[in-house]
Protein backbone atom coordinates (compact mmCIF):
# COMPACT_ATOMS: atom_id res chain seq x y z
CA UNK A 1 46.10 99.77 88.05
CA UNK A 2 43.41 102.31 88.99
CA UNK A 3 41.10 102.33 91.64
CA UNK A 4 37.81 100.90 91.01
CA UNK A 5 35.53 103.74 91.51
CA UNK A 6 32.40 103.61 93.30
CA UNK A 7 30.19 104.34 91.01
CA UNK A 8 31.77 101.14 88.91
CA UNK A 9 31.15 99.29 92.10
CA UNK A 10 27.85 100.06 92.15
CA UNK A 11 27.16 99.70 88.39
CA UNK A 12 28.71 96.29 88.76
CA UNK A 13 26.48 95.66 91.80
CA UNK A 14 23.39 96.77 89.54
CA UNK A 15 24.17 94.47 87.15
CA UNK A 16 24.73 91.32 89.17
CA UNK A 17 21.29 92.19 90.73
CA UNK A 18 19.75 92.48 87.21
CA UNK A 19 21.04 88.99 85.60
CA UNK A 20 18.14 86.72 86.35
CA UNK A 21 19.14 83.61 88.41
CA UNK A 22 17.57 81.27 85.31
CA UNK A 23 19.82 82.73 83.00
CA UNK A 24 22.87 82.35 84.96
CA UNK A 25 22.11 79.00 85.66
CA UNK A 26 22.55 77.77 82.29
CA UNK A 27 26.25 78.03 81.88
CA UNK A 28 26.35 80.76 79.09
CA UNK A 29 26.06 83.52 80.72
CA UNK A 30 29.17 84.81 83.06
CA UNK A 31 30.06 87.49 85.32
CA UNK A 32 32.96 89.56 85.07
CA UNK A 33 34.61 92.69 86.82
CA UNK A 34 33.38 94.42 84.23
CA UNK A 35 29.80 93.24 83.29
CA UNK A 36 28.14 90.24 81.99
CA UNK A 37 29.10 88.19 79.09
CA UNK A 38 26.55 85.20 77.00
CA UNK A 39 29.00 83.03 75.39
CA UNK A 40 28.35 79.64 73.82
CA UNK A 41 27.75 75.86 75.47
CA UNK A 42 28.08 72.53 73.93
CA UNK A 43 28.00 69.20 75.68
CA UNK A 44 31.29 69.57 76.30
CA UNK A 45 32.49 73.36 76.21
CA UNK A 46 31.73 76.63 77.27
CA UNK A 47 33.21 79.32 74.89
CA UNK A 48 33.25 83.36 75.76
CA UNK A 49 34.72 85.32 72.94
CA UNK A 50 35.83 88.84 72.41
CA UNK A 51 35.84 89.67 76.08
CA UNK A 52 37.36 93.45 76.31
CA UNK A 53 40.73 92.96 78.95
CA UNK A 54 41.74 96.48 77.99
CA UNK A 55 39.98 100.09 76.79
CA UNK A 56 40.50 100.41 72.59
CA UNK A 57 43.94 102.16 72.79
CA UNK A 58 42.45 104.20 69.99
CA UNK A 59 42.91 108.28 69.62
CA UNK A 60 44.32 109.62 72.52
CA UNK A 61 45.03 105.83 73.99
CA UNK A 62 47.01 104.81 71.06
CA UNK A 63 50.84 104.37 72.04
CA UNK A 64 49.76 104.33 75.98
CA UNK A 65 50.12 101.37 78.30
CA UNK A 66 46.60 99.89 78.03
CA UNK A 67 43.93 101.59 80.04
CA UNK A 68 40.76 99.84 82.42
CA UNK A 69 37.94 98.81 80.15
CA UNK A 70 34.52 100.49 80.44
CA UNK A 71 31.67 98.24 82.25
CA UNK A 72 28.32 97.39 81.07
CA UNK A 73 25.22 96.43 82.61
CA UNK A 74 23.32 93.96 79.82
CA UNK A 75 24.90 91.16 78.47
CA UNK A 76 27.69 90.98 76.44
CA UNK A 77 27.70 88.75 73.39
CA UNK A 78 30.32 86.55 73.55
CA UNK A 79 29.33 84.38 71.17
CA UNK A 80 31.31 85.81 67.93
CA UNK A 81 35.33 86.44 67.71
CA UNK A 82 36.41 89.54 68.14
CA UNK A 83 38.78 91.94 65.78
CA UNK A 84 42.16 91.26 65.14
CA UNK A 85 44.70 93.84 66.05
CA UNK A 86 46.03 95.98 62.78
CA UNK A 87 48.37 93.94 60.73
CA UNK A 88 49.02 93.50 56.99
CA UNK A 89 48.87 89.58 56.91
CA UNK A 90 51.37 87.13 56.42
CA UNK A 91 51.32 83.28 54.58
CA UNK A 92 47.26 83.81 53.41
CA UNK A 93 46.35 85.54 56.57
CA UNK A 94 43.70 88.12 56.54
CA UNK A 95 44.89 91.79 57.04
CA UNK A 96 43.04 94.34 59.83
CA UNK A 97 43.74 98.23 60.14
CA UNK A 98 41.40 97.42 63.50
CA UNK A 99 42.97 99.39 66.43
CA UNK A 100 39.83 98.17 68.48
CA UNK A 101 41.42 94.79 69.12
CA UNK A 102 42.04 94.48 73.26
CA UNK A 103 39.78 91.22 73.42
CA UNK A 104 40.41 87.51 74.48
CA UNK A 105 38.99 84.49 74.53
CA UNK A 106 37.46 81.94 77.21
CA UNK A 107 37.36 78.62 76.72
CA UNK A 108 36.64 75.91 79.51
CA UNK A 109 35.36 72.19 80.09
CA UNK A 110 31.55 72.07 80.20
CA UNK A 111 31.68 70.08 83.47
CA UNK A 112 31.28 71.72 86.70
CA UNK A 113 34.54 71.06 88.85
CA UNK A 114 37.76 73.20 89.60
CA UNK A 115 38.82 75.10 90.16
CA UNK A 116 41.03 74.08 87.11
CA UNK A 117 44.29 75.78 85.76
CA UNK A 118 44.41 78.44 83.74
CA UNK A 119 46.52 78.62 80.31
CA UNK A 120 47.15 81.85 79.09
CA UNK A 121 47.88 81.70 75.83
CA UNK A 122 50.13 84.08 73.58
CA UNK A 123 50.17 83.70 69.89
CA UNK A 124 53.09 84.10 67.65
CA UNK A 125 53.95 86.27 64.28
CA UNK A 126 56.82 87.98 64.31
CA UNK A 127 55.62 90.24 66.43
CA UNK A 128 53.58 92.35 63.31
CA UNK A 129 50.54 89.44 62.43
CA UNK A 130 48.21 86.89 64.50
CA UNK A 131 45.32 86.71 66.72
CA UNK A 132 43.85 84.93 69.54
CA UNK A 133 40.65 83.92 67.19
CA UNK A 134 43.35 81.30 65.14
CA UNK A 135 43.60 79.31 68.29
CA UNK A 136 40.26 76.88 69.31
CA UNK A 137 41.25 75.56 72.67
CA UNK A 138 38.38 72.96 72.87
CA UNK A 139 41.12 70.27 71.95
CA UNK A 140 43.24 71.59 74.66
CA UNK A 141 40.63 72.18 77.29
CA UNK A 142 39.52 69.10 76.77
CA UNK A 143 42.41 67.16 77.34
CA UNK A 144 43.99 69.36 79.73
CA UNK A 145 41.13 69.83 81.86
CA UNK A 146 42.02 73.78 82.52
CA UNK A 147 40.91 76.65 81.46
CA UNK A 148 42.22 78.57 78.43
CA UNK A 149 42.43 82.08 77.77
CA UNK A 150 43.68 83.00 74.61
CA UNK A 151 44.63 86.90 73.85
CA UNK A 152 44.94 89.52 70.99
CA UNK A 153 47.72 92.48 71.78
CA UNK A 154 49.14 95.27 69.72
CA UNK A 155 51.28 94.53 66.77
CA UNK A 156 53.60 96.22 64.49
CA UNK A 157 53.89 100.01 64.26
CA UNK A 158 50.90 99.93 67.29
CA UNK A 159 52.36 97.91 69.60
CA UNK A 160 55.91 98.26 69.21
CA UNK A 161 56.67 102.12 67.75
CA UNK A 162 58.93 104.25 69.25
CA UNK A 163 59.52 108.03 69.41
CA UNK A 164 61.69 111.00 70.57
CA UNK A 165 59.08 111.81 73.95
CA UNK A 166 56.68 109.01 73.66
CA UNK A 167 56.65 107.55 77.25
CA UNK A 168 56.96 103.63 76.90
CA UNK A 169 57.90 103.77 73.37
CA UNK A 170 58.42 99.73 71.98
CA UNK A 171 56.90 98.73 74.58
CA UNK A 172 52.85 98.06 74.39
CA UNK A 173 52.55 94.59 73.16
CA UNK A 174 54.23 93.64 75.99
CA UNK A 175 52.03 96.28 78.32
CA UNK A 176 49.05 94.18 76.91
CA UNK A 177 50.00 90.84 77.51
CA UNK A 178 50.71 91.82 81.07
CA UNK A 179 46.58 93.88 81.00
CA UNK A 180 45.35 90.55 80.46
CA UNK A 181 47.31 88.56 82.74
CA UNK A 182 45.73 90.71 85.47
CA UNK A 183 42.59 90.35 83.74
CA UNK A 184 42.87 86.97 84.18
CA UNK A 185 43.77 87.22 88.17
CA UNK A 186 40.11 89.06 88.49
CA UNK A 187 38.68 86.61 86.47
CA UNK A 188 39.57 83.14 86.71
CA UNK A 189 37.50 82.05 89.10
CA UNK A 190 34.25 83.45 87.42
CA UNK A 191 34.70 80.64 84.74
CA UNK A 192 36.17 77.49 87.00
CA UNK A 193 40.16 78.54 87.12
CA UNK A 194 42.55 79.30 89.78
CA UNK A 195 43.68 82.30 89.67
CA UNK A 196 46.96 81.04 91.38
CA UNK A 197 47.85 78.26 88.94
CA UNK A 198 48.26 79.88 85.65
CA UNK A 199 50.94 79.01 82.99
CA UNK A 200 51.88 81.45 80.36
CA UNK A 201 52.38 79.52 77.34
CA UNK A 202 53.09 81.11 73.64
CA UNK A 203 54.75 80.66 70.39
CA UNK A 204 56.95 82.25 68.23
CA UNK A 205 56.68 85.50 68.96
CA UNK A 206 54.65 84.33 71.95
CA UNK A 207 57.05 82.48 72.80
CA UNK A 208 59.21 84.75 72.94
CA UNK A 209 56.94 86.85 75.11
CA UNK A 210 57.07 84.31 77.60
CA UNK A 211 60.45 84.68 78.14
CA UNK A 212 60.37 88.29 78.22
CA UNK A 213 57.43 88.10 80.59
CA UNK A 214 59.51 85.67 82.95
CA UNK A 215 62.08 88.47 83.40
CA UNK A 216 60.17 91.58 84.35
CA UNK A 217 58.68 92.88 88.05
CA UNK A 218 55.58 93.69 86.31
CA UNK A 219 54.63 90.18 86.05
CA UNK A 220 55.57 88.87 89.69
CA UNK A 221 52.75 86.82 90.84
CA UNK A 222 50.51 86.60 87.69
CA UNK A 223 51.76 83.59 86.64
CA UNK A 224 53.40 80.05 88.42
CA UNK A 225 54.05 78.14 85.28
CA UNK A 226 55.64 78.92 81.88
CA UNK A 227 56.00 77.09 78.36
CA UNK A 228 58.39 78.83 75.95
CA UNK A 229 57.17 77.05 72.32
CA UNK A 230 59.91 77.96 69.42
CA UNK A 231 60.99 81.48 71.36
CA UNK A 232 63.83 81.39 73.69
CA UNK A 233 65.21 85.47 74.79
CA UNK A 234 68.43 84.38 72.52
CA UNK A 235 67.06 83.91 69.77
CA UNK A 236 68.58 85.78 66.89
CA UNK A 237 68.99 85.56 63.10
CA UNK A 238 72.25 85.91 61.20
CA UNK A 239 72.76 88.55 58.78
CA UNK A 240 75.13 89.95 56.16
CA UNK A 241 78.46 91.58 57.24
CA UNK A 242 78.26 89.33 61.03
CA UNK A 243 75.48 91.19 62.11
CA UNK A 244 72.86 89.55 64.07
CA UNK A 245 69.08 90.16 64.37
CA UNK A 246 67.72 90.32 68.04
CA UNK A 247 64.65 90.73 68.95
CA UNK A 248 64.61 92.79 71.60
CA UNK A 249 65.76 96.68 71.21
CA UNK A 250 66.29 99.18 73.69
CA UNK A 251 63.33 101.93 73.93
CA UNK A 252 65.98 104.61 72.76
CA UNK A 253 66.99 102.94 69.91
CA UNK A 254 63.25 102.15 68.60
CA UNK A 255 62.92 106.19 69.34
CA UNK A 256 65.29 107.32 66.64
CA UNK A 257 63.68 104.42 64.11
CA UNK A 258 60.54 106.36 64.75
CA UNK A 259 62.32 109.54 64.27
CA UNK A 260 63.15 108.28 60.97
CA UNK A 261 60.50 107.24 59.55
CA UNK A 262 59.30 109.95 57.27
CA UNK A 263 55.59 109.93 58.83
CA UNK A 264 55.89 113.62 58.33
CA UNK A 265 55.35 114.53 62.35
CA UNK A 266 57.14 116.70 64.22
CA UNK A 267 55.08 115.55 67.63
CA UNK A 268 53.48 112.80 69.42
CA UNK A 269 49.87 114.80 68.89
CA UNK A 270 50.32 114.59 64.96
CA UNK A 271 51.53 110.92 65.02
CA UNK A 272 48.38 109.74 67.28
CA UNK A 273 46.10 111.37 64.74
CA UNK A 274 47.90 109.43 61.41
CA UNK A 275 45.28 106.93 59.62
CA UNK A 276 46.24 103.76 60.83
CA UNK A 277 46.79 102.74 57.00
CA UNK A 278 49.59 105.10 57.04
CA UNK A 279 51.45 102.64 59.73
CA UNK A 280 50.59 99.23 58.82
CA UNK A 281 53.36 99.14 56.19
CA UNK A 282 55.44 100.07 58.97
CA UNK A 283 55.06 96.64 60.55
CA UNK A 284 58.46 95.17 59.71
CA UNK A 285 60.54 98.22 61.02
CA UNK A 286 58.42 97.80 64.40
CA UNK A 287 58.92 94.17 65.10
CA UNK A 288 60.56 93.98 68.05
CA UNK A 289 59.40 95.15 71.36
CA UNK A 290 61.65 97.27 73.32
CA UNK A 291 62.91 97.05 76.84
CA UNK A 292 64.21 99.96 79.19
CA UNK A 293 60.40 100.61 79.42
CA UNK A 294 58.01 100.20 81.99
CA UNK A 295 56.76 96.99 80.14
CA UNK A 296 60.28 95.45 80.47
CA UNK A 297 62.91 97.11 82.58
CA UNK A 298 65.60 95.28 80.76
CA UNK A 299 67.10 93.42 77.78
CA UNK A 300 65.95 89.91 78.75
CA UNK A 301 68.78 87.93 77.29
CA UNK A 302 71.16 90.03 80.08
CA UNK A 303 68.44 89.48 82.54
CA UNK A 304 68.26 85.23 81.69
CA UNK A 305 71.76 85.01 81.88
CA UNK A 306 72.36 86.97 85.22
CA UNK A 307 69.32 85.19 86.78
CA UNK A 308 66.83 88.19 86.99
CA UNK A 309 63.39 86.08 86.50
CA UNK A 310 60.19 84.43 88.49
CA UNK A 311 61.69 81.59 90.11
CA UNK A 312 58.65 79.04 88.29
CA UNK A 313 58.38 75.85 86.49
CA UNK A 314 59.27 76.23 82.71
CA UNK A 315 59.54 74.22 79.67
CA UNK A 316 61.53 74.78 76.79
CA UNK A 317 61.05 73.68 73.31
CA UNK A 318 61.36 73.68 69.43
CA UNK A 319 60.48 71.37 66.57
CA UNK A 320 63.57 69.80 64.84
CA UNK A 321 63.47 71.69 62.14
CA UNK A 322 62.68 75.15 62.41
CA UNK A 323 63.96 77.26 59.37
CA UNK A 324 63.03 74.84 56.70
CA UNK A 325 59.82 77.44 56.46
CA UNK A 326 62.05 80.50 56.42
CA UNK A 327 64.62 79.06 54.10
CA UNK A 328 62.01 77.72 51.51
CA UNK A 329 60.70 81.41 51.58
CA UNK A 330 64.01 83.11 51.16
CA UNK A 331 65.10 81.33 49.01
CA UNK A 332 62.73 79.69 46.29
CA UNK A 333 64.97 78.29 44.18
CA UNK A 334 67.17 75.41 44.35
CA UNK A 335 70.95 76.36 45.61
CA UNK A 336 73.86 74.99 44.42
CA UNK A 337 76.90 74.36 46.10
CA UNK A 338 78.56 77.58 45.02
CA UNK A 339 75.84 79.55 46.02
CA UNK A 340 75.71 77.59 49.35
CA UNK A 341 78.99 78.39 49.91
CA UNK A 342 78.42 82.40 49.08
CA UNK A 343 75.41 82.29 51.57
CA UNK A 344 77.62 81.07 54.10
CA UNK A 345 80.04 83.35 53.74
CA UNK A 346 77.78 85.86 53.65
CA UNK A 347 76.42 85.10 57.17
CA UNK A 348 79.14 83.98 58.85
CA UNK A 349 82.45 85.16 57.60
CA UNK A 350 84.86 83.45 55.20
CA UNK A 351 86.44 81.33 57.99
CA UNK A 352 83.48 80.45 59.82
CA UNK A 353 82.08 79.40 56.79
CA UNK A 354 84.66 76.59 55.60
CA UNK A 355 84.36 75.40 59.74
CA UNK A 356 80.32 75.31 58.97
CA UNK A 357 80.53 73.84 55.42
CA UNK A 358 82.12 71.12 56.99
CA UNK A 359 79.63 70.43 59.57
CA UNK A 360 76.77 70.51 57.43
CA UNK A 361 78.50 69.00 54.07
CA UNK A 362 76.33 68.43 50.72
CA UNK A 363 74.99 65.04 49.68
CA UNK A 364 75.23 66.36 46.28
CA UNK A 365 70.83 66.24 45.31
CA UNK A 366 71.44 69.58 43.36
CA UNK A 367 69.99 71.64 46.41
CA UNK A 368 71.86 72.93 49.70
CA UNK A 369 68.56 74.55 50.61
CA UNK A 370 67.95 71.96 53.21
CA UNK A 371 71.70 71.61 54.63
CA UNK A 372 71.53 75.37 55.29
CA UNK A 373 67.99 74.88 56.87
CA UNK A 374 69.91 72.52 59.45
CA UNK A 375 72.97 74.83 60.04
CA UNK A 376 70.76 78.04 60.71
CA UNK A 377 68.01 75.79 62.78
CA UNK A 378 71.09 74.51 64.55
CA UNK A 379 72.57 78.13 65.39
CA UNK A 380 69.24 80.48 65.54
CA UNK A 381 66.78 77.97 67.52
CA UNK A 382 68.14 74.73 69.04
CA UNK A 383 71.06 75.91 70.40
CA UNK A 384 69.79 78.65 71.97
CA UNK A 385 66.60 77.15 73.35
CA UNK A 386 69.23 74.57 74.95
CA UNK A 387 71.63 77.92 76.48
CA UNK A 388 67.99 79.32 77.95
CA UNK A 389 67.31 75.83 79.54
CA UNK A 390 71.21 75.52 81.01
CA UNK A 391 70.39 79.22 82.40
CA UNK A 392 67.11 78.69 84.20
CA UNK A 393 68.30 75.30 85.50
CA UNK A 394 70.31 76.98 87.53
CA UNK A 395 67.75 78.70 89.55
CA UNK A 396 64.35 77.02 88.64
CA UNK A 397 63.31 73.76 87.35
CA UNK A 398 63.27 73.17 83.46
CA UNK A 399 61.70 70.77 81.12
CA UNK A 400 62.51 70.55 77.71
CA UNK A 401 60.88 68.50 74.77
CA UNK A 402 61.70 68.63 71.07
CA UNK A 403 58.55 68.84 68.43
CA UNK A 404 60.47 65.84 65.57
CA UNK A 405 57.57 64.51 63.64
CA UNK A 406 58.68 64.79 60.05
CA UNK A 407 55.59 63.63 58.32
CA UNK A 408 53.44 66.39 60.30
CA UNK A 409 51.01 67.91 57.73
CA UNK A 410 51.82 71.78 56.31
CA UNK A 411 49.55 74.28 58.18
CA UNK A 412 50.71 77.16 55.99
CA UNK A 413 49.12 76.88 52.23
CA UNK A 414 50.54 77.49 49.12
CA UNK A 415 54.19 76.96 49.89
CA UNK A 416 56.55 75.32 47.40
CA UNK A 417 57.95 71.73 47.65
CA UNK A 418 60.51 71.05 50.25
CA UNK A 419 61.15 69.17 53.24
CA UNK A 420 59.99 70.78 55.66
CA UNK A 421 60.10 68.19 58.21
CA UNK A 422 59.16 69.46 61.97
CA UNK A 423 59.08 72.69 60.66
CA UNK A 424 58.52 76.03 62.66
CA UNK A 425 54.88 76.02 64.06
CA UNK A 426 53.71 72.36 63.49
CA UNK A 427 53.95 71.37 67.42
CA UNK A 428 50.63 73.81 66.81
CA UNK A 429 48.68 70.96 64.76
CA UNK A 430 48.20 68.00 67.24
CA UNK A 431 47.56 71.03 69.98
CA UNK A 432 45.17 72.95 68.46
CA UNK A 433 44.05 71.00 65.40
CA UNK A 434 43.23 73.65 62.96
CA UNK A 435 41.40 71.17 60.90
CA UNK A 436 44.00 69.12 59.47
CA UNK A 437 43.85 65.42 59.28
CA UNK A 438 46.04 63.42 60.89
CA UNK A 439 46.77 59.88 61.04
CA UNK A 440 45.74 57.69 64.27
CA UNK A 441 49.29 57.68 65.79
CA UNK A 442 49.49 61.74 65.47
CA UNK A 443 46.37 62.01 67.18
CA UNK A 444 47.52 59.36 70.16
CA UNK A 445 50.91 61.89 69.73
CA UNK A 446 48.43 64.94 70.21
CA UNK A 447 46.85 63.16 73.22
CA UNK A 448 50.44 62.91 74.60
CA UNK A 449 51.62 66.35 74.13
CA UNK A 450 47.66 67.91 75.46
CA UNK A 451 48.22 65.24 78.72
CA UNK A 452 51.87 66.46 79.24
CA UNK A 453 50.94 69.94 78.48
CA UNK A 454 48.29 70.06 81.23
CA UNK A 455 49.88 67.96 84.00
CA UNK A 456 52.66 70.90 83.86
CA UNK A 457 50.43 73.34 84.09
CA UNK A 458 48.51 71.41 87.10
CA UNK A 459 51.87 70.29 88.49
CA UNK A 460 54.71 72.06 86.70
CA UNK A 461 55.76 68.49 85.66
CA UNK A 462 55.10 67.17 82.62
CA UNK A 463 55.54 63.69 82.86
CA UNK A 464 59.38 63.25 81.59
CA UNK A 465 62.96 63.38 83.12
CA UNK A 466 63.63 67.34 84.97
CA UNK A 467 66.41 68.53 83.21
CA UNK A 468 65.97 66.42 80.07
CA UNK A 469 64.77 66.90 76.75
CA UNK A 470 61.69 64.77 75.30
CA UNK A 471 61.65 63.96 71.35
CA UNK A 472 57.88 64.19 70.65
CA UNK A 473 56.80 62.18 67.35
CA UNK A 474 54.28 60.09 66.06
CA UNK A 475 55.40 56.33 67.50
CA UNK A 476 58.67 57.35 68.56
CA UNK A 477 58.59 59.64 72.21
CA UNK A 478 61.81 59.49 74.21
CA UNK A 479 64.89 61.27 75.25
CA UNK A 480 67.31 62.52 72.96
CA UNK A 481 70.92 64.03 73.13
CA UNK A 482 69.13 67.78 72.07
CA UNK A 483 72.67 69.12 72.33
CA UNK A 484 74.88 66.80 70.65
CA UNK A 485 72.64 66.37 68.11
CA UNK A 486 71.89 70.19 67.12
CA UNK A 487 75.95 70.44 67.26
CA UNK A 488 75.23 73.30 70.10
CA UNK A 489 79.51 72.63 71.12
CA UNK A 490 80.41 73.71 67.67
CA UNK A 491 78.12 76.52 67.71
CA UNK A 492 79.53 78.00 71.04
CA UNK A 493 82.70 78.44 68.96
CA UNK A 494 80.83 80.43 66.16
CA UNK A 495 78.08 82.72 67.68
């Protein structure tokens, strides 16, 4: 980080001489590093949105690791949501070409008290869509009692391109989430949180993140807690011909996909001066962030299994049934047991497949959609969230719950019939609420999972068994045999 310069010192100094004392009494106005911002009070919130954690990595900024943001002197409004970073949208999401987008949000209790913890929070999407605006923590805050900072950071071709020369190529998603996280250590105790008990919590892709940000130096000491939602490092999709999708990349590799991409530049200069139109359709050959970088020194599935990460509290979970979203989109139609059988093979190789047919046999309703949608939740996200938590046990202490309640409503519109179950993203709905109704025993299950949620981040316990993983549903919360029952034995045989 730079050096704050004097004359920001004394700009800042200006400014906190120039706020009157009866408008920083009410609540809605607060003082940051970098100026002043008005956000919005209830009787039981304060809200500051579309705070600036970062300089717009715009023009000569774009494809840097994220630079100090200007200050100002009057009163920022914090009262509307900021841009979200450039993406093309995804499941009746709203596209942006908006490079602008370094903002998060602020959301704590309305009480006085604290200081409180902080939850950081990192949305998901693949890496390419999302934004921190999707997320209102007053649910969370509320229950919780902390403070919740929720964050926007490059996507897609901006935040994870790579070229031949381009210092920190892959890497500046990553870079951002980090920019905020010492935002937050400046900042935390301007609105009620402890700057020393934060918890990096995400997602997804945010998930994901998490991990990744629990195995690099850059993040030593800006965080003491850690929940990985739906994102352990080994996660990793099955494709034709035994290949395997992984999310992480090394920076060369995500050079010569650059290289290749027929943007028509010979140089860096000529790619930083593209439309940003010209790279949004880019967004699926850019999502995954790349280590070897400043960012992320190295691939963090090597660096989980060999022990390299902050020795902190972390939980570990999924929902039951995570690919019954990505199964229903792949494939719309239903499969029969010839096809299931092709798709198999496909994936896994002719002998695996017979082993895996077996495992996951038919109950002959004319569709294998759903008995593939176990095997691949089974091999791409239970069994590796359970190797991460057998990994970090060995070093730090682990929680681990399970998301399992089928009847949770659909948060994504407009998709097809099929049973979704706990599919990928509903732990989301009795956290965050996103207006959907739910009956009274998912909201006293959304009570549970905000009080558990928020006595690990005070305590880095969340109320269950260390080493054990918690089935969360509506009426039914307890232990379960994660491994046994995701088959994770069989799977070591396979992967």
């Amino acid at each position: 980080m730079r050096k704050v310069s004097t004359a920001v010192i004394a700009a800042l100094a200006a400014t906190l001489l120039t706020v009157p004392a009866a408008q920083a009494g009410r609540g809605d106005l607060v003082r940051t590093d970098k100026g002043p911002v008005r956000g919005t009070v209830t009787a039981t919130h304060r809200t500051f949105q579309a705070i600036p954690y970062a300089a717009p990595p715009v023009g000569a900024l774009r494809w840097r690791d994220p630079q100090p943001a200007a200050s100002w002197s009057a009163p920022r409004d914090g009262t509307k949501p900021g841009p979200m970073c450039a993406q093309t949208g995804f499941l009746g999401q709203p596209s942006s070409s908006e490079e602008d987008c370094l903002y998060l949000n602020v959301t704590t209790p309305a009480r006085s008290g604290g200081p409180r913890p902080v939850m950081v929070w990192i949305h998901g999407g693949g890496f390419t869509t999302g934004s921190a605006n999707e997320y209102d923590a007053r649910k969370l805050v509320s229950g919780a009692d902390a403070v919740v900072v929720t964050i926007n950071y490059r996507l897609g071709a901006f935040g994870n391109f790579g070229f031949p020369g381009l210092e920190g190529s892959g890497g500046y998603g990553l870079a951002d989430q980090q920019a905020a996280l010492r935002w937050v250590q400046r900042n935390a105790r301007a609105f009620g949180g402890d700057p020393h008990n934060v918890t990096l919590f995400g997602e997804s892709a945010g998930g994901l993140s998490v991990c990744a940000q629990l195995t690099t130096p850059r993040t030593a000491g800006l965080f003491q807690r850690a929940i990985i939602q739906s994102g352990a490092c080994q996660t990793t999709y099955p494709e034709p011909n035994g290949q395997r999708f992984r999310f992480w990349a090394p920076s060369k590799e995500i050079q010569q996909v650059g290289a290749s991409a027929g943007l028509g530049c010979k140089d860096v200069a000529c790619l930083r001066a593209l439309p940003a139109e010209k790279l949004l359709p880019l967004a699926e050959t850019f999502n995954r962030p790349a280590y070897d970088t400043r960012a992320l020194p190295g691939d963090p599935i090597a660096a989980l299994r060999d022990g390299r990460f902050h020795r902190v509290p972390v939980m570990v979970g999924t929902t039951h049934d995570e690919h019954t979203l990505f199964t229903s989109l792949t494939y719309p139609e239903a499969m029969d047991p010839a096809t299931y059988r092709s798709e198999l093979t496909t994936l896994f190789g002719a002998a695996n497949a017979t082993k895996i047919a077996a495992r996951y046999p038919l109950d002959n309703d004319g569709d294998a959609r759903p008995e593939l949608a176990t095997a691949l939740t089974d091999r791409s996200w239970s069994c590796p969230a359970a190797q991460a938590r057998t990994q970090l046990d060995r070093r730090t202490r682990v929680h681990g719950y399970e998301f399992n309640d089928k009847t949770i409503p659909m948060l994504f519109p407009g998709l097809p019939p099929f049973p979704y179950g706990a599919y990928h993203g509903s732990e989301l709905v009795p956290i965050y609420g996103f207006g959907v109704p739910l009956t009274p025993e998912q909201e006293k299950l959304g009570a549970y999972m905000i009080s558990a949620w928020g006595r690990f981040a005070r305590t880095g316990d969340p109320g269950w068994r260390h080493s054990g993983v918690q089935s969360l549903a509506a009426g039914a919360i307890g232990p379960v045999d994660f491994v046994s029952d995701h088959h994770c034995g069989f799977w070591s045989t396979i992967l």
